[in-house]
C-alpha atoms as a PDB file:
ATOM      1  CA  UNK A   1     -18.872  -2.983 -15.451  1.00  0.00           C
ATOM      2  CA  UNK A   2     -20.703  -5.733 -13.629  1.00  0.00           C
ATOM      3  CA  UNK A   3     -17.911  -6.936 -12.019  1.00  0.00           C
ATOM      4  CA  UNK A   4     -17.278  -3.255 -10.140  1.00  0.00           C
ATOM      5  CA  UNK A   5     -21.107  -3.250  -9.244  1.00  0.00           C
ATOM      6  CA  UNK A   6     -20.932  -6.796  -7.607  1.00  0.00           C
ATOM      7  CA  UNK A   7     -17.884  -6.164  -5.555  1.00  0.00           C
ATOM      8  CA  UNK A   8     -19.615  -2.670  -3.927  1.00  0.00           C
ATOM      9  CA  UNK A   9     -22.617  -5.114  -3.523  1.00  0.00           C
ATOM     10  CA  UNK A  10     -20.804  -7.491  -1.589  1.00  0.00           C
ATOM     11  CA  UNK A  11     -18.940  -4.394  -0.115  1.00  0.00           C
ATOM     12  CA  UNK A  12     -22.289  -2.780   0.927  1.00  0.00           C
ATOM     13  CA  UNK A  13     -23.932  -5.907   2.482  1.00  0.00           C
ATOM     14  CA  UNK A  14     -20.757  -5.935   4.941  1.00  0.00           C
ATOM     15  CA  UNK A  15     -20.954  -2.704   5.568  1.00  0.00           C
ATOM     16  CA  UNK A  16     -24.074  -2.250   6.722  1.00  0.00           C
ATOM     17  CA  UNK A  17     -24.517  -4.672   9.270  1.00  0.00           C
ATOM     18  CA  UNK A  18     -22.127  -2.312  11.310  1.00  0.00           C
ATOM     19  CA  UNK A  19     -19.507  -5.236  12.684  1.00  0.00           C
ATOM     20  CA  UNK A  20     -17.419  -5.202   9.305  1.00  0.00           C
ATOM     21  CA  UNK A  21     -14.227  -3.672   9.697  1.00  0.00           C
ATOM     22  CA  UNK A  22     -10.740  -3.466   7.607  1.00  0.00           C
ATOM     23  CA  UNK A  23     -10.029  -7.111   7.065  1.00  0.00           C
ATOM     24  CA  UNK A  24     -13.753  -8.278   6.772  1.00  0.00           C
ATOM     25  CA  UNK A  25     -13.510  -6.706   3.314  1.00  0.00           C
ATOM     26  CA  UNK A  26      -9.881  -8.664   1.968  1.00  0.00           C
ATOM     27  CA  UNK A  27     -11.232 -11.340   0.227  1.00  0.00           C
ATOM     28  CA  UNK A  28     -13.762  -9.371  -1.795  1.00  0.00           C
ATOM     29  CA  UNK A  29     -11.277  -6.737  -3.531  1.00  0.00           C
ATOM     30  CA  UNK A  30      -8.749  -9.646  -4.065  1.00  0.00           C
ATOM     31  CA  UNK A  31     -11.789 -11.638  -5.540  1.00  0.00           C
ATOM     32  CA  UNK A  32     -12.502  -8.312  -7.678  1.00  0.00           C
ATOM     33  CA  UNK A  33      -8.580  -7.583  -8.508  1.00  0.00           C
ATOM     34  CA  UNK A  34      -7.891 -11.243  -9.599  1.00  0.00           C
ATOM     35  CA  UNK A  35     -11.008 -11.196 -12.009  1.00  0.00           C
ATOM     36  CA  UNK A  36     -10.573  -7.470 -13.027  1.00  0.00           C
ATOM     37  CA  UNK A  37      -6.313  -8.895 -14.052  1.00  0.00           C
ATOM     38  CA  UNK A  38      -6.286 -12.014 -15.392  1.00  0.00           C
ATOM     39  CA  UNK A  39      -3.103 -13.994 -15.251  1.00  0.00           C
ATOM     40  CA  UNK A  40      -2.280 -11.737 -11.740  1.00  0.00           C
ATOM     41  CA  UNK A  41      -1.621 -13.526  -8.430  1.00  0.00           C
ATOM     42  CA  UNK A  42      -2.898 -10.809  -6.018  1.00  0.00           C
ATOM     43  CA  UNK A  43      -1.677 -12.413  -2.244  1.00  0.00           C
ATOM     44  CA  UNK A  44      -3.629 -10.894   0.615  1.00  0.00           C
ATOM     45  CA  UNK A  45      -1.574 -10.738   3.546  1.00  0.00           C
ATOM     46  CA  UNK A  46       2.332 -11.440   1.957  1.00  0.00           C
ATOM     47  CA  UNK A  47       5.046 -12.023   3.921  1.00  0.00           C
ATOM     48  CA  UNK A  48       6.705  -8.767   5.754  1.00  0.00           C
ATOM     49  CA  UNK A  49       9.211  -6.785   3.672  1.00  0.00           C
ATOM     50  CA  UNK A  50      11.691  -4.325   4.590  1.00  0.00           C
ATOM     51  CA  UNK A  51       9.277  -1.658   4.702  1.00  0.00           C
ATOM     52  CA  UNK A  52       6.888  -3.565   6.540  1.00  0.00           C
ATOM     53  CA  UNK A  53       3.619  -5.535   5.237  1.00  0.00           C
ATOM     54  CA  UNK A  54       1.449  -3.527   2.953  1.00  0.00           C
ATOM     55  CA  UNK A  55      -1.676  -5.514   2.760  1.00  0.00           C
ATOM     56  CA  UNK A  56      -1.482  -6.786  -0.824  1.00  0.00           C
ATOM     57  CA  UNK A  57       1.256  -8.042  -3.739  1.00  0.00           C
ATOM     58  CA  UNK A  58       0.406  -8.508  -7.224  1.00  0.00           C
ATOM     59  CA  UNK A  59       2.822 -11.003  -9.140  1.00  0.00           C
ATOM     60  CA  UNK A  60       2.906 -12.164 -12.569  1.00  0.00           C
ATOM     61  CA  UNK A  61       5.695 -14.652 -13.309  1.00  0.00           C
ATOM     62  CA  UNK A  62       7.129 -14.609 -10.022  1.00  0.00           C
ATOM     63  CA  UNK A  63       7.967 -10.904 -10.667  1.00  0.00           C
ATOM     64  CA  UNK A  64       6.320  -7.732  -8.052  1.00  0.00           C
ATOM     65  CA  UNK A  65       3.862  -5.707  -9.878  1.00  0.00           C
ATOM     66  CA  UNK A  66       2.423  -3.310  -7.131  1.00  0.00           C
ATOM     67  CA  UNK A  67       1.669  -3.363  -3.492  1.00  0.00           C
ATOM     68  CA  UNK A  68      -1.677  -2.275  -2.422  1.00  0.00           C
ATOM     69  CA  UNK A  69      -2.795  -0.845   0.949  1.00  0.00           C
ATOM     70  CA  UNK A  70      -5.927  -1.193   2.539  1.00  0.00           C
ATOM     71  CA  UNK A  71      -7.865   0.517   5.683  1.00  0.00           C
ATOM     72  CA  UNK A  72     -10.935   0.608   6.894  1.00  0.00           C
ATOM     73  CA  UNK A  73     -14.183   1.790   5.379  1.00  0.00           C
ATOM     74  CA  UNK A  74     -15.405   5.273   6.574  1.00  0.00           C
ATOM     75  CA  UNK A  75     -11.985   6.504   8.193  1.00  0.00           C
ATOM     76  CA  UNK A  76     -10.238   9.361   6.049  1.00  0.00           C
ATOM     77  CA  UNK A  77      -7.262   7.923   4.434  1.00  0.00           C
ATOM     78  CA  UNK A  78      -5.715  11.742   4.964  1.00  0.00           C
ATOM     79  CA  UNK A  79      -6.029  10.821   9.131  1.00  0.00           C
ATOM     80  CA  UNK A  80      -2.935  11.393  10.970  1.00  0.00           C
ATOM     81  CA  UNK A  81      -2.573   8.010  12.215  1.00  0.00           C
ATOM     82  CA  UNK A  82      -1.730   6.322   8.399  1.00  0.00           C
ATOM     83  CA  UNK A  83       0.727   9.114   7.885  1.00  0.00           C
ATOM     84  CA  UNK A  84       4.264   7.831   9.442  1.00  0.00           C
ATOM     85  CA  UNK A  85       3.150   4.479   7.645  1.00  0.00           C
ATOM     86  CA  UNK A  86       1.774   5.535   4.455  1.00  0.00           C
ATOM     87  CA  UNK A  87       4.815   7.872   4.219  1.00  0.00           C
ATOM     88  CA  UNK A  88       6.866   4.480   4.937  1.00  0.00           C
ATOM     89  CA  UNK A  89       5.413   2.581   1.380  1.00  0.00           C
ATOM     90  CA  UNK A  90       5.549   5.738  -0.454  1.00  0.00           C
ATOM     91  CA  UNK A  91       9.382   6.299   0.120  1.00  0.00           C
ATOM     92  CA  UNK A  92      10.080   2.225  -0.166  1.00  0.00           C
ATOM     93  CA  UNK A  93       7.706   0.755  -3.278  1.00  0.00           C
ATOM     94  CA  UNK A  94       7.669   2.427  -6.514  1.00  0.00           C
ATOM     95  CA  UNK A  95       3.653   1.269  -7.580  1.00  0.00           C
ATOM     96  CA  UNK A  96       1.488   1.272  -4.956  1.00  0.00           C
ATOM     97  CA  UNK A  97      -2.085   1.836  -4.416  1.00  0.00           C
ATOM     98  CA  UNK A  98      -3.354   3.135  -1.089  1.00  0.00           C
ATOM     99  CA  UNK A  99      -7.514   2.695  -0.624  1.00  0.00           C
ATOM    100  CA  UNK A 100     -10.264   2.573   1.861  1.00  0.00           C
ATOM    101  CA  UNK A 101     -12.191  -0.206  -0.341  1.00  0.00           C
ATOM    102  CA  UNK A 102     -13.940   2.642  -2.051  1.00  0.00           C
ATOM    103  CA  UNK A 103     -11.276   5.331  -2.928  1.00  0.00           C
ATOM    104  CA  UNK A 104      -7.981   4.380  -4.488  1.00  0.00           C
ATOM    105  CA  UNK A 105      -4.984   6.378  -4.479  1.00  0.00           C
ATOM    106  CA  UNK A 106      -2.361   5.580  -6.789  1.00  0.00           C
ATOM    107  CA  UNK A 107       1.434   6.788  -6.441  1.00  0.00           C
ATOM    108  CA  UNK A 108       4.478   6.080  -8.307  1.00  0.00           C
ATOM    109  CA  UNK A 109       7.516   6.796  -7.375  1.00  0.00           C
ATOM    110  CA  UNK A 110       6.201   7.911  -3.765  1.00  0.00           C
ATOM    111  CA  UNK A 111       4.361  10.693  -6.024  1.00  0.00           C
ATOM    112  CA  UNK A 112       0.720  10.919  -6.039  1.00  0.00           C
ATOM    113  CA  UNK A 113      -0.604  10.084  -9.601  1.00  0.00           C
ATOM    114  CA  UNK A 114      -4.458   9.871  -9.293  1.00  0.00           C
ATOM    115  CA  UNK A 115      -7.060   8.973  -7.185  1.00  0.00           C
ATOM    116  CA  UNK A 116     -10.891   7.568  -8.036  1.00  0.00           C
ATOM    117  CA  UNK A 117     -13.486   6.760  -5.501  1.00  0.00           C
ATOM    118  CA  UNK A 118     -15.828   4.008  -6.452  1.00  0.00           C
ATOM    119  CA  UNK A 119     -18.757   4.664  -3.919  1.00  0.00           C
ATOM    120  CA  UNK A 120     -20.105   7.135  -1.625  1.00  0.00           C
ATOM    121  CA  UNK A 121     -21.529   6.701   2.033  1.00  0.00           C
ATOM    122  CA  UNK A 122     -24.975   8.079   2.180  1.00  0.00           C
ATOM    123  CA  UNK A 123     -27.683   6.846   5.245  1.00  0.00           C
ATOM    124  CA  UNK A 124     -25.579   4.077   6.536  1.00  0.00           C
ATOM    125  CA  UNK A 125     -24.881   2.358   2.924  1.00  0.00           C
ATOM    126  CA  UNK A 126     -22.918   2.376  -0.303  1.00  0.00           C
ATOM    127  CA  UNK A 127     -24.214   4.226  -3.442  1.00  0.00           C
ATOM    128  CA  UNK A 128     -22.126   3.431  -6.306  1.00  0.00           C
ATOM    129  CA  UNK A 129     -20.849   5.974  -8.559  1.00  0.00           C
ATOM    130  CA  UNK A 130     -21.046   3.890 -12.035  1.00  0.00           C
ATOM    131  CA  UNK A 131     -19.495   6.607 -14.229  1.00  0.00           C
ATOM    132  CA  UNK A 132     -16.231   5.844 -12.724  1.00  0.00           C
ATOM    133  CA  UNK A 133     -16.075   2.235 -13.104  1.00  0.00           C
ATOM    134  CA  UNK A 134     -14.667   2.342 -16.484  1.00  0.00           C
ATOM    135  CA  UNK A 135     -11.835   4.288 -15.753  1.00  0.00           C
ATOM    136  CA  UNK A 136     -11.098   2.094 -12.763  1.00  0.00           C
ATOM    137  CA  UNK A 137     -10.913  -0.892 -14.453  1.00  0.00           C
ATOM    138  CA  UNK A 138      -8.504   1.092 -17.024  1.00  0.00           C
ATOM    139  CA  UNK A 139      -6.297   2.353 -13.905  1.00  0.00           C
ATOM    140  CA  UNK A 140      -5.719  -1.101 -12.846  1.00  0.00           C
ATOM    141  CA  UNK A 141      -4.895  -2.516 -15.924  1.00  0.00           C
ATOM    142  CA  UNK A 142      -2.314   0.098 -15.899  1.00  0.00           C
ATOM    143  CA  UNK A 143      -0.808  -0.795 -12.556  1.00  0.00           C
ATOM    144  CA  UNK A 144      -0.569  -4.038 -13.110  1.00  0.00           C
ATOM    145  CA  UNK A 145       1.616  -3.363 -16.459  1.00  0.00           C
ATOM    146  CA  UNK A 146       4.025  -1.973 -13.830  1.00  0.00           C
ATOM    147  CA  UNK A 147       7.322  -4.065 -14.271  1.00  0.00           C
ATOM    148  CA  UNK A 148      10.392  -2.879 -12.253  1.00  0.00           C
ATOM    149  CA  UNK A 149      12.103   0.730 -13.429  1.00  0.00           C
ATOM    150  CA  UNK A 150      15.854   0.425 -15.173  1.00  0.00           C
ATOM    151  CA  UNK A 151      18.245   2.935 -14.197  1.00  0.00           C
ATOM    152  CA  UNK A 152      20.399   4.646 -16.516  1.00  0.00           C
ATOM    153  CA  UNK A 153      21.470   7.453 -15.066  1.00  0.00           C
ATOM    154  CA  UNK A 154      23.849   8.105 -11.955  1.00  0.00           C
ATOM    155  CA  UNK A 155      21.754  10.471 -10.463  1.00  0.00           C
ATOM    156  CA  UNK A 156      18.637   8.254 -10.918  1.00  0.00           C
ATOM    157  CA  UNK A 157      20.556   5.698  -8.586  1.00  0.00           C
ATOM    158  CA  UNK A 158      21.259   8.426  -6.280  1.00  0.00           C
ATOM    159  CA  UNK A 159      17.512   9.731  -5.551  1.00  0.00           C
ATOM    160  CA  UNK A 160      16.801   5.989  -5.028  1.00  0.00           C
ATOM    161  CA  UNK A 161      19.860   5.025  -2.924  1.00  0.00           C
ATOM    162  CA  UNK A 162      19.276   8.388  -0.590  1.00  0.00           C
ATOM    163  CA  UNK A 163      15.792   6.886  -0.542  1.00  0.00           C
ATOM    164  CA  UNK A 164      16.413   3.538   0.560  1.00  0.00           C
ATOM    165  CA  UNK A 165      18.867   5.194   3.109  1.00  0.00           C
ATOM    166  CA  UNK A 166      16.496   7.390   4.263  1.00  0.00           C
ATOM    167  CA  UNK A 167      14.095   4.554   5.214  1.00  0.00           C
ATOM    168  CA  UNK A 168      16.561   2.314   6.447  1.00  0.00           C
ATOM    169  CA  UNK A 169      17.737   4.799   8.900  1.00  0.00           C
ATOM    170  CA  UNK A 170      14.053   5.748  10.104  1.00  0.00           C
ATOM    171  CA  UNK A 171      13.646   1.678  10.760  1.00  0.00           C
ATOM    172  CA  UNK A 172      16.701   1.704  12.703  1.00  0.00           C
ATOM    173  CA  UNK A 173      16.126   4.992  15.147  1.00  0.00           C
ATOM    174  CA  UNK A 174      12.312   2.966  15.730  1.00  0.00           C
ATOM    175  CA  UNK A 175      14.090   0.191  17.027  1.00  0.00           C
ATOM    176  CA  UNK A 176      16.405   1.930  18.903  1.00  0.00           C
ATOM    177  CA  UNK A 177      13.775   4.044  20.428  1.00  0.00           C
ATOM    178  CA  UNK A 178      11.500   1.377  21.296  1.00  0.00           C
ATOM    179  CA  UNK A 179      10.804   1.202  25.059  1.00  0.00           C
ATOM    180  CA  UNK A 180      10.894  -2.054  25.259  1.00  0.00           C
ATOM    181  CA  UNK A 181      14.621  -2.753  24.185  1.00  0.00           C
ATOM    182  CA  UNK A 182      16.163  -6.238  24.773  1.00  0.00           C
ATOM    183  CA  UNK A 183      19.825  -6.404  25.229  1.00  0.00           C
ATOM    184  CA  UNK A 184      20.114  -6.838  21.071  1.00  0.00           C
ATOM    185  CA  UNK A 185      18.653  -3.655  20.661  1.00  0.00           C
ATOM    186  CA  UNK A 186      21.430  -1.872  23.118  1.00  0.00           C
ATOM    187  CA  UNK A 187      24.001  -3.891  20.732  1.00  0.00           C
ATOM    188  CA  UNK A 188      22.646  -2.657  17.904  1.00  0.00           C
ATOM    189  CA  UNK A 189      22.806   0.828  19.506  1.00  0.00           C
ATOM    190  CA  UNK A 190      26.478   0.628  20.637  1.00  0.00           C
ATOM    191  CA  UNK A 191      27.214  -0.313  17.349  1.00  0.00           C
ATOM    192  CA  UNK A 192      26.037   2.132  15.422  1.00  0.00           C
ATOM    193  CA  UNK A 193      27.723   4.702  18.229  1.00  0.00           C
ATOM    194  CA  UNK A 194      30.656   3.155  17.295  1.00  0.00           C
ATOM    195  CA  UNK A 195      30.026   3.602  13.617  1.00  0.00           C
ATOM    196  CA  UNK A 196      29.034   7.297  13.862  1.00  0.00           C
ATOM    197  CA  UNK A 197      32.574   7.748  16.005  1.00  0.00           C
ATOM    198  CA  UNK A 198      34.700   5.933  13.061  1.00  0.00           C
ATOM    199  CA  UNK A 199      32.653   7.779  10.418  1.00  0.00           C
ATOM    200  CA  UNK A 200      33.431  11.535  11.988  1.00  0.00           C
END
């Protein structure tokens, strides 16, 4: 799995010079993804979607594979500061893989499926954990099979509706709770007053 071992190299010389941070390592797990998946487009840094702008899209024949999310080496991915926006991709995009360059968590559905870290930090560097780079290379393969779910049941299309519903109403009471409101945002406000009042 030489292709594993040269992206933790290239990882690992990054890393410790001590001025890498989250972005400085982008172009090397794209590099790694679009070798690992041939016939992939993986896009670092895609345009926002309704959920926001996970850090990564992989396409094949125009169609959304999986979204993959990416933070910075050496900060737990379990810290309370991802949460609200992990939570976010987990209840919006049905494959999506959440990693610090070195672990990868994979969900589906916004369930967890399985996780696999590549490397451990020991004395300021990398060291590689070989025995798992097999299996990686088998778990992306697998992601990137993804293609979109078909519904065929009523209740399916429920769970995902109340989802969707769920998330579009979170985005909504952020904007409305912004300090910062313009005038549009007090529209928006009255508006959905006056919604609530016709609804009841």
């Amino acid at each position: 799995m030489d292709k594993v071992q040269n992206y933790l190299s290239k990882i690992n010389q990054r890393y410790k010079t001590g001025i890498s941070r989250e972005h400085s390592y982008r172009g090397d797990l794209q590099a790694l993804l679009e070798t690992l998946l041939p016939g992939v487009l993986v896009t670092n840094e895609p345009a926002h979607i309704a959920c926001g702008a996970p850090d990564y899209i992989l396409i094949k024949a125009h169609i959304p594979l999986g979204y993959i999310e990416a933070k910075d080496i050496g900060k737990s991915l379990d810290n309370k500061d991802y949460k609200e926006q992990f939570d976010r991709y987990k209840n919006s995009l049905d494959n999506l893989i959440i990693t610090d360059y070195l672990e990868f968590r994979f969900f589906w559905d916004g369930l967890p499926i399985t996780s696999i870290r590549l490397a451990d930090i020991k004395g300021g560097q990398l060291q590689p954990k070989p025995e798992q780079f097999k299996h990686f290379t088998d778990l992306m393969t697998d992601f990137a099979a993804h293609r979109g779910q078909t519904i065929k049941s009523p209740s399916k299309l429920a769970n995902m509706m109340a989802g969707k519903a769920k998330l579009l109403a979170n985005i909504i009471e952020t904007a409305l709770s912004n300090d910062q409101q313009q005038e549009a945002d007090n529209t928006l406000r009255d508006q959905m007053d006056a919604f609530i009042h016709t609804a009841a």
